[in-house]
Every structure is written in structure tokens, then in C-alpha cells.
N, C-alpha and C. Protein backbone atom coordinates (compact mmCIF):
# COMPACT_ATOMS: atom_id res chain seq x y z
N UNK A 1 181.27 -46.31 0.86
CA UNK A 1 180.50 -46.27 -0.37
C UNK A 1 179.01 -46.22 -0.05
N UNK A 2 178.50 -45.35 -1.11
CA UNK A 2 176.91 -45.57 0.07
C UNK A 2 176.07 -46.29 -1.14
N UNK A 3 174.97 -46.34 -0.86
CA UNK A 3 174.49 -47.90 -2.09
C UNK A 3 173.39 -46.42 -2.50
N UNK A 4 172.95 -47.07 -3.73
CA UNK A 4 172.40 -46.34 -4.76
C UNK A 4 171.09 -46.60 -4.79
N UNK A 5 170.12 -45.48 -4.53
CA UNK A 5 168.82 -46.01 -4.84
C UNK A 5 167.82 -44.60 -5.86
N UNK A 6 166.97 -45.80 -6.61
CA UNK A 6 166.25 -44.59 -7.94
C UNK A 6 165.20 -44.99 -7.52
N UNK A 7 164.43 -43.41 -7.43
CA UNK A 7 163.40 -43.30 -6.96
C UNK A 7 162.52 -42.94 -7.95
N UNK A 8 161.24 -43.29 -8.79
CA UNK A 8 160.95 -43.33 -9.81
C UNK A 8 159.51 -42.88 -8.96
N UNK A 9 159.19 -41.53 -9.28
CA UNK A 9 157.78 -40.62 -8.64
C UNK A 9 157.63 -39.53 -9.16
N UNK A 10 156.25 -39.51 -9.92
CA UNK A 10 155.86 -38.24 -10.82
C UNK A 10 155.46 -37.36 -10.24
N UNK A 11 155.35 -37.23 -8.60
CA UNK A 11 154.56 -36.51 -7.55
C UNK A 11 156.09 -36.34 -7.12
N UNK A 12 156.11 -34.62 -7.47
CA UNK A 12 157.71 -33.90 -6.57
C UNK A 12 157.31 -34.10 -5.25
N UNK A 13 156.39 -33.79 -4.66
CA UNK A 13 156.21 -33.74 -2.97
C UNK A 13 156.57 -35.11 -2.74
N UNK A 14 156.12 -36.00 -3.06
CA UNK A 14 156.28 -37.41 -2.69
C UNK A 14 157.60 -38.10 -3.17
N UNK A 15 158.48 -37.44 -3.84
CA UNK A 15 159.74 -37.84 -4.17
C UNK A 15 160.59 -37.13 -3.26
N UNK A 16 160.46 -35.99 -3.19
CA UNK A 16 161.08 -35.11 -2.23
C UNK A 16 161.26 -35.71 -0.68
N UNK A 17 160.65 -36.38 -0.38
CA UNK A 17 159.76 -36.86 1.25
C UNK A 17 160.68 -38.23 0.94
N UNK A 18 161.05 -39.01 0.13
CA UNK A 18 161.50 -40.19 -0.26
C UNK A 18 163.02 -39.93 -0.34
N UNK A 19 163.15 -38.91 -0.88
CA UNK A 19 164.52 -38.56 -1.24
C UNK A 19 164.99 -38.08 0.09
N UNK A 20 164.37 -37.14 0.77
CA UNK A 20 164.92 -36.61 1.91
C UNK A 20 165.13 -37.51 3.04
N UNK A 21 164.52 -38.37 3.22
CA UNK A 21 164.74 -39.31 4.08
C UNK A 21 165.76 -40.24 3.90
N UNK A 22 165.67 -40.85 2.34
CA UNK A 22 167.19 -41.85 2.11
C UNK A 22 168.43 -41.79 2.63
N UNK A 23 168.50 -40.05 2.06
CA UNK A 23 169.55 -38.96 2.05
C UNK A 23 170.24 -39.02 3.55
N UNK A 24 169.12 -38.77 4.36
CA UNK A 24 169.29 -38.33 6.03
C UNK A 24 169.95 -39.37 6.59
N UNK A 25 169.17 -41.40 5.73
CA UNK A 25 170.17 -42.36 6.31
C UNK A 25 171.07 -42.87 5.40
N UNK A 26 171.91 -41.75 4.74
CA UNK A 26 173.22 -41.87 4.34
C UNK A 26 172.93 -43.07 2.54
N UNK A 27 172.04 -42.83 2.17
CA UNK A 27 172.06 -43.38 1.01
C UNK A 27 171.94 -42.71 0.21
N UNK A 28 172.61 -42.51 -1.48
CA UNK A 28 173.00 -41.68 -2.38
C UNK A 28 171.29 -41.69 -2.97
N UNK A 29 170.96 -40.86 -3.71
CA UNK A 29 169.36 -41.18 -4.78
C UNK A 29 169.57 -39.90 -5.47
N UNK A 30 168.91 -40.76 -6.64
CA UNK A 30 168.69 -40.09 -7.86
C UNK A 30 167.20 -40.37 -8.20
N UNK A 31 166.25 -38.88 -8.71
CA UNK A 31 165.22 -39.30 -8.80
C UNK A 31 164.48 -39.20 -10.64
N UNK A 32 164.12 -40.09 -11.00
CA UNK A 32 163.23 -39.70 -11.88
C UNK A 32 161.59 -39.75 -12.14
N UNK A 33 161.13 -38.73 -13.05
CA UNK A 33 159.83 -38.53 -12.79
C UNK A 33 158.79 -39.68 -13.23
N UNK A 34 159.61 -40.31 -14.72
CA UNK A 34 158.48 -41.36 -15.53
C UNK A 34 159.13 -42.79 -15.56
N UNK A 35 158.66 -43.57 -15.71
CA UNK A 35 158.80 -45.45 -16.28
C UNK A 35 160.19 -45.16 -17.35
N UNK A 36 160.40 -44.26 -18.15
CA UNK A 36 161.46 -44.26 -19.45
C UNK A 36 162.47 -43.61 -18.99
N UNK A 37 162.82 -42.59 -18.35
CA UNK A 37 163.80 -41.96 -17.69
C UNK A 37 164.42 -42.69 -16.85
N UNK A 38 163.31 -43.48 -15.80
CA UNK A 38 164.16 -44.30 -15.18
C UNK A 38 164.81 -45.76 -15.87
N UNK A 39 164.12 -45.98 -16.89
CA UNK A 39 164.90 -47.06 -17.99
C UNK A 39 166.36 -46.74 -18.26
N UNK A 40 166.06 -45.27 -18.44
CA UNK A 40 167.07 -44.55 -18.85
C UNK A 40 168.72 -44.47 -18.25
N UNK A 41 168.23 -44.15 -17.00
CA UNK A 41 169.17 -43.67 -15.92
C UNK A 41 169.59 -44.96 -15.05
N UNK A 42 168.56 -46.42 -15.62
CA UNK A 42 169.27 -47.57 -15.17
C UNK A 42 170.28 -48.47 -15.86
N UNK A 43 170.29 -48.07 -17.04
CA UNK A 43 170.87 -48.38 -18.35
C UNK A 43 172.04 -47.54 -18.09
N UNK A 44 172.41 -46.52 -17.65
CA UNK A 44 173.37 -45.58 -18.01
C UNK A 44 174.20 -46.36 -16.24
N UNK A 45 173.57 -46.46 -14.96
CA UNK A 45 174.19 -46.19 -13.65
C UNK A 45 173.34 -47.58 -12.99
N UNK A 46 174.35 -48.29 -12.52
CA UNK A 46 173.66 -49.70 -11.44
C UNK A 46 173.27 -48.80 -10.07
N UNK A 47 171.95 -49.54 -9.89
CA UNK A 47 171.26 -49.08 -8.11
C UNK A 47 171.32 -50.23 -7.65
N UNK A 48 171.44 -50.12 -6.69
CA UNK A 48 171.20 -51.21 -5.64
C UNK A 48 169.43 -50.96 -5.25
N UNK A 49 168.98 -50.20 -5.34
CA UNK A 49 167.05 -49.89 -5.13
C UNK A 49 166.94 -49.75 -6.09
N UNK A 50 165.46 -50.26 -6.65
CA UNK A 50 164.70 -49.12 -7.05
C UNK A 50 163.40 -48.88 -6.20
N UNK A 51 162.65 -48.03 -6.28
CA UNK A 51 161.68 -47.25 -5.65
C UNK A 51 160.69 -46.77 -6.81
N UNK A 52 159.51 -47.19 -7.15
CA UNK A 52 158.51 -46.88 -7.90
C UNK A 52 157.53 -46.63 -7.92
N UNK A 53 156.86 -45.55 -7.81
CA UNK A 53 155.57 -45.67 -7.95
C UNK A 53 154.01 -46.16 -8.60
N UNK A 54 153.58 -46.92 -8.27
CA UNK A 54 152.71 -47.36 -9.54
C UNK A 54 152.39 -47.05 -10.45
N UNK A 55 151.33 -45.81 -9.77
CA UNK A 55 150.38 -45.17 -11.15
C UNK A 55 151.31 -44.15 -11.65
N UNK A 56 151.92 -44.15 -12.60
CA UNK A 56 152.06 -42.98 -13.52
C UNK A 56 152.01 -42.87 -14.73
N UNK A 57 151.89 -41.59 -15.10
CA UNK A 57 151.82 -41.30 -16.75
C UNK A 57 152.53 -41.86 -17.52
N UNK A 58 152.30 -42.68 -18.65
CA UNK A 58 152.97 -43.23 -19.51
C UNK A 58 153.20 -45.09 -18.80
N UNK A 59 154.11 -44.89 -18.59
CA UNK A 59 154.88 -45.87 -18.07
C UNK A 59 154.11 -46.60 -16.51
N UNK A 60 153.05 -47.28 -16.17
CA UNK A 60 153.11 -47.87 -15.15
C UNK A 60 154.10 -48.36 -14.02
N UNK A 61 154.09 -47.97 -13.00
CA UNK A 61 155.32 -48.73 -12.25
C UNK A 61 155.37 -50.34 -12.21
N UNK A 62 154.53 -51.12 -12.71
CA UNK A 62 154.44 -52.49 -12.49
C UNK A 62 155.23 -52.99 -13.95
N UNK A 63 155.08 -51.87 -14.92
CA UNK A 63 155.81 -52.27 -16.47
C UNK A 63 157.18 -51.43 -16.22
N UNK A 64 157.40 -51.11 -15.52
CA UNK A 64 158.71 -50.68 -15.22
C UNK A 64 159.38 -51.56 -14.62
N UNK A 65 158.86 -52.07 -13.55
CA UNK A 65 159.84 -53.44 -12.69
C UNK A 65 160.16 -54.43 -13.75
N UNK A 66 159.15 -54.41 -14.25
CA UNK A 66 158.99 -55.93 -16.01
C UNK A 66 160.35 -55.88 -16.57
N UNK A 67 160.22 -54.69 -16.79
CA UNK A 67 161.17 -54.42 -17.93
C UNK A 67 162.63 -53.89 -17.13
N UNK A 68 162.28 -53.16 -15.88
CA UNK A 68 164.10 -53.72 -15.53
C UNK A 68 164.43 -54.84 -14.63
N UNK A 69 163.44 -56.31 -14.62
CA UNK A 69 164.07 -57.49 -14.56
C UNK A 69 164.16 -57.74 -15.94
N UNK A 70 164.13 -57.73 -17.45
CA UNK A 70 164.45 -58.32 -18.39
C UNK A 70 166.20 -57.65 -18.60
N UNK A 71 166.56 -56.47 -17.65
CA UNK A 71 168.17 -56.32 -17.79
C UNK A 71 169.14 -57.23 -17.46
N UNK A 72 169.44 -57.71 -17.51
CA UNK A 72 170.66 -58.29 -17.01
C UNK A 72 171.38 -58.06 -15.64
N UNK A 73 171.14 -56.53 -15.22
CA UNK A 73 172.16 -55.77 -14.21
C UNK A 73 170.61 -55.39 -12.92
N UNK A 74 170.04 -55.59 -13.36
CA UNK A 74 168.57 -55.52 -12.87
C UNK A 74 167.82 -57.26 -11.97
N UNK A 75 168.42 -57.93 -12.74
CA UNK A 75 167.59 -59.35 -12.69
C UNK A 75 167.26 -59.11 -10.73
N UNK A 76 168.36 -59.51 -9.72
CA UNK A 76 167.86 -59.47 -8.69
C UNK A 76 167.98 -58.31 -8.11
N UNK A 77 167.73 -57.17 -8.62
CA UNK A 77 167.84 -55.76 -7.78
C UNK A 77 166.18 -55.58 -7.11
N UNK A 78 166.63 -55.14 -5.73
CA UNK A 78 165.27 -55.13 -5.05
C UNK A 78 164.66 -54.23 -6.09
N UNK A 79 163.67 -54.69 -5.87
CA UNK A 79 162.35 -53.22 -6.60
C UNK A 79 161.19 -53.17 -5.45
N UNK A 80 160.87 -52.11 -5.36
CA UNK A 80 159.77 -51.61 -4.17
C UNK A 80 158.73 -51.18 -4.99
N UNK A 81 157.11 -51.31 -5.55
CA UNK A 81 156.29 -50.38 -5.83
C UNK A 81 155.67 -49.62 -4.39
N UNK A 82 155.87 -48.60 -4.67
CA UNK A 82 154.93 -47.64 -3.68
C UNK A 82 153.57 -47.35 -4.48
N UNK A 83 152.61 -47.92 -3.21
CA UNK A 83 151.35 -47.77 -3.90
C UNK A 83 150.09 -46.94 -2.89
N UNK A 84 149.00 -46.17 -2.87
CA UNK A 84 147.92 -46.06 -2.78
C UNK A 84 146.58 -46.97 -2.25
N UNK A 85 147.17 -48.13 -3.55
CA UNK A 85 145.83 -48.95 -3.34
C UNK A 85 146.33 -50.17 -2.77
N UNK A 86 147.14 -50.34 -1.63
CA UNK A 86 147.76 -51.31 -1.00
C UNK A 86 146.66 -52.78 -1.06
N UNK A 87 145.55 -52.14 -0.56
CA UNK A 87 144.32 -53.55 -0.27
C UNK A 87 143.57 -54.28 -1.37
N UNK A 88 143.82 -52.76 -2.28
CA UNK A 88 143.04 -53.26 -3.81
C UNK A 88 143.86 -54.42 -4.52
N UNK A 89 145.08 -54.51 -4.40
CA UNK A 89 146.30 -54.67 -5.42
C UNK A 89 146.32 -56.10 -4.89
N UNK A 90 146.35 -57.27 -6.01
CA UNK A 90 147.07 -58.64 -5.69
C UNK A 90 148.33 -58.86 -5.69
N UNK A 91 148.75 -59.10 -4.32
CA UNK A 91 150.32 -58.68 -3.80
C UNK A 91 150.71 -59.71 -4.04
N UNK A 92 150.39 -60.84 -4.15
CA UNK A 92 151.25 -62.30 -4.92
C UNK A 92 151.51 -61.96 -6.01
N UNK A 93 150.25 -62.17 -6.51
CA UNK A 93 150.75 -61.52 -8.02
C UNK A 93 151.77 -61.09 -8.65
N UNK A 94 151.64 -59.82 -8.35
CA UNK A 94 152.46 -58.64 -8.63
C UNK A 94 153.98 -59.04 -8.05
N UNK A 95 153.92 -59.70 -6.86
CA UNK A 95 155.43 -60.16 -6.91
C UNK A 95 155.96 -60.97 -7.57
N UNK A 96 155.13 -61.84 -8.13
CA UNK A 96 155.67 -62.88 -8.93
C UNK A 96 155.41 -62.75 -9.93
N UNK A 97 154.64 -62.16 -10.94
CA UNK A 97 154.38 -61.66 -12.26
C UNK A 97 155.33 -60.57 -12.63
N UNK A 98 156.01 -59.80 -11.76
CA UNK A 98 156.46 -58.53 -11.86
C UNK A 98 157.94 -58.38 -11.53
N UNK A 99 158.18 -59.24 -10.81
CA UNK A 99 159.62 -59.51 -10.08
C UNK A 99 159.24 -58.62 -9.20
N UNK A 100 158.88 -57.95 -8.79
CA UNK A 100 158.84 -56.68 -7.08
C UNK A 100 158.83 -57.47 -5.75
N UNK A 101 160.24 -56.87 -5.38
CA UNK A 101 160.51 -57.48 -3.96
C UNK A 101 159.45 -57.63 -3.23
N UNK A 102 158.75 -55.81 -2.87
CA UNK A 102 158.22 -55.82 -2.26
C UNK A 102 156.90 -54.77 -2.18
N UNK A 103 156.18 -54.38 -1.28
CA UNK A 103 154.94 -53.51 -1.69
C UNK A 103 155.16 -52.25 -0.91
N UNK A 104 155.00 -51.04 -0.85
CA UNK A 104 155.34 -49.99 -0.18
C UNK A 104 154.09 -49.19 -0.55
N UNK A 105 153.29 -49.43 1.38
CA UNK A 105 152.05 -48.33 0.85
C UNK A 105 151.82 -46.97 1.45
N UNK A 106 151.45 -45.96 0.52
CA UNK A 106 151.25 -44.93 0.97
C UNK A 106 149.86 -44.70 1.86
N UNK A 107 149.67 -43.73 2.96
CA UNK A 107 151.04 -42.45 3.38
C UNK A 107 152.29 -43.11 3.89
N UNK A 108 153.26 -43.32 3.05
CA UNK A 108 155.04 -43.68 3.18
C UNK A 108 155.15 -43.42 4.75
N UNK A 109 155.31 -44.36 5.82
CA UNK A 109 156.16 -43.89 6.92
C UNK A 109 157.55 -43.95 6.32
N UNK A 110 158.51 -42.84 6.79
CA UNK A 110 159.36 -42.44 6.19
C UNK A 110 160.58 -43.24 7.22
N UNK A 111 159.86 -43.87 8.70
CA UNK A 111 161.18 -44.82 9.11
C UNK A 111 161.16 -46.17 8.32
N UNK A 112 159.38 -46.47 8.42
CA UNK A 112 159.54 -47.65 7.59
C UNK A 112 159.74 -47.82 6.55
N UNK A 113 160.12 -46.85 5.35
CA UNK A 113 160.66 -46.94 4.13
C UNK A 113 161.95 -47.08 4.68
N UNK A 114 163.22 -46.48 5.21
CA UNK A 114 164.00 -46.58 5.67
C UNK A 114 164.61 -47.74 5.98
N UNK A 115 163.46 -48.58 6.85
CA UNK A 115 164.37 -49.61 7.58
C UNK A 115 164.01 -50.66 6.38
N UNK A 116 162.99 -50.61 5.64
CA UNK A 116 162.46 -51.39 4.35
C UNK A 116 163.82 -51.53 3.78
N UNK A 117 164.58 -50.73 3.08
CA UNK A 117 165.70 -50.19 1.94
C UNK A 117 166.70 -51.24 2.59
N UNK A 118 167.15 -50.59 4.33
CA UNK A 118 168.37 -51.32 5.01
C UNK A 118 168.27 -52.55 5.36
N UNK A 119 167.27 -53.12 5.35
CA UNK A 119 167.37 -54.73 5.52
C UNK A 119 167.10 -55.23 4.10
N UNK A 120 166.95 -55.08 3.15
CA UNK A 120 166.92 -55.22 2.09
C UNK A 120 168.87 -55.06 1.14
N UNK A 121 169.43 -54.15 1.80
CA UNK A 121 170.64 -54.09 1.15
C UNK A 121 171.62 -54.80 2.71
N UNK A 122 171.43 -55.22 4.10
CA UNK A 122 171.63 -55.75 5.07
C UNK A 122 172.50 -57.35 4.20
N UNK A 123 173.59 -57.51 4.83
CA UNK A 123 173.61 -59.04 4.56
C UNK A 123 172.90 -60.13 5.72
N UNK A 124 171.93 -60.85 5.36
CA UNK A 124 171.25 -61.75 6.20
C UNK A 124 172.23 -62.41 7.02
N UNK A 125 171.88 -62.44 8.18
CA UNK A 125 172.96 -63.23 8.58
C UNK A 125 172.01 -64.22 9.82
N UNK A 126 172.52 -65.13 10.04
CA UNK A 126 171.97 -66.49 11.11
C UNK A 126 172.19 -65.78 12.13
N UNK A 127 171.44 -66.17 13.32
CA UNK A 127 171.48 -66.13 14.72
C UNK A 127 171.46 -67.38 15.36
């Protein structure tokens, strides 16, 4: 079964680059472009990711995480914002105001998004 991740990026090049890489390590994705589509398409199908971009039209990626921890099927699903302004941004904050696992800054290394996703869906285990 391969685990499910939505990639929520209004920039095709930069979804494409996200998508292609998931893909390559064997994880299913579905992408949408805005904050409401992906409301949409989380309401309709459970992910195990999501993947968001901050800034976009309409819908912020930070009011997108908001609002799919107020789901039910959402509450502990990782959420990643991919951001730009990595240094600008209060990363406490935003994790704890926002529910977001975690921070993902662009230019995306595309292993370290990768290994980001798999230890994230990884069961922890003791050593």
C-alpha cells in the first residue's frame, strides 16, 4: 500500500519537482493548486501528508493547516508548509498556532523532502 500525500502548490514547476520526486520514492500524490481544492480533496480521500505551500492565492497555506486540523481525519496528519521565507517566519509559532509538523524551505532539496515525508510516516522505534 503506498501512503498518500497532497501536495497543495499554485506554482506547476514547483509541484511537478514535489510530485516527481514522491512518485520516484514510491509514494502515491495528488496535487492541488489552492487552500479550497485541497479542503476539497481532503474531505473526499484520507492522506497520510500534506504538503503546502504558504503563500497562495486565496487560501494561505497556514489557514489551510487551521482548518484541516479542525477535521477530525486531519487532527494528527503531518502537515509540512513549504516556504520561501524560512528566516522571516516564526517557526514556534506557526507550529503551535497552526498545528504544522513541520517547516519545509525552499529551494526544496528534493532528498530532503523525501527523507522529511519517510521519517515522518516511519514507525519510531527505540534503539
Amino acid at each position: 500500500m503506498h501512503h498518500q500525500v497532497l501536495i497543495v502548490e499554485d506554482n506547476a514547476v514547483m509541484a511537478n519537482l514535489l510530485q516527481f520526486n514522491l512518485k520516484r520514492a514510491g509514494f502515491g500524490t495528488v496535487v492541488a493548486t489552492n487552500g479550497d481544492r485541497a479542503l476539497q480533496l481532503a474531505s473526499q480521500s484520507q492522506f497520510d501528508v500534506v504538503i503546502t505551500d504558504h503563500q497562495m492565492p486565496g487560501m494561505p497555506g497556514v489557514e489551510l493547516c487551521k482548518r484541516l486540523r479542525e477535521m477530525p481525519a486531519y487532527e494528527t496528519t503531518p502537515l509540512l508548509l513549504c516556504t520561501a521565507k524560512g528566516l522571516e517566519l516564526p517557526r514556534e509559532a506557526l507550529l503551535e498556532d497552526f498545528g504544522i509538523t513541520d517547516l519545509i524551505f525552499k529551494p526544496v532539496s528534493p532528498r530532503q523532502l523525501v527523507l522529511t515525508v519517510q521519517s515522518l510516516l516511519s514507525p519510531v522505534t527505540s534503539g
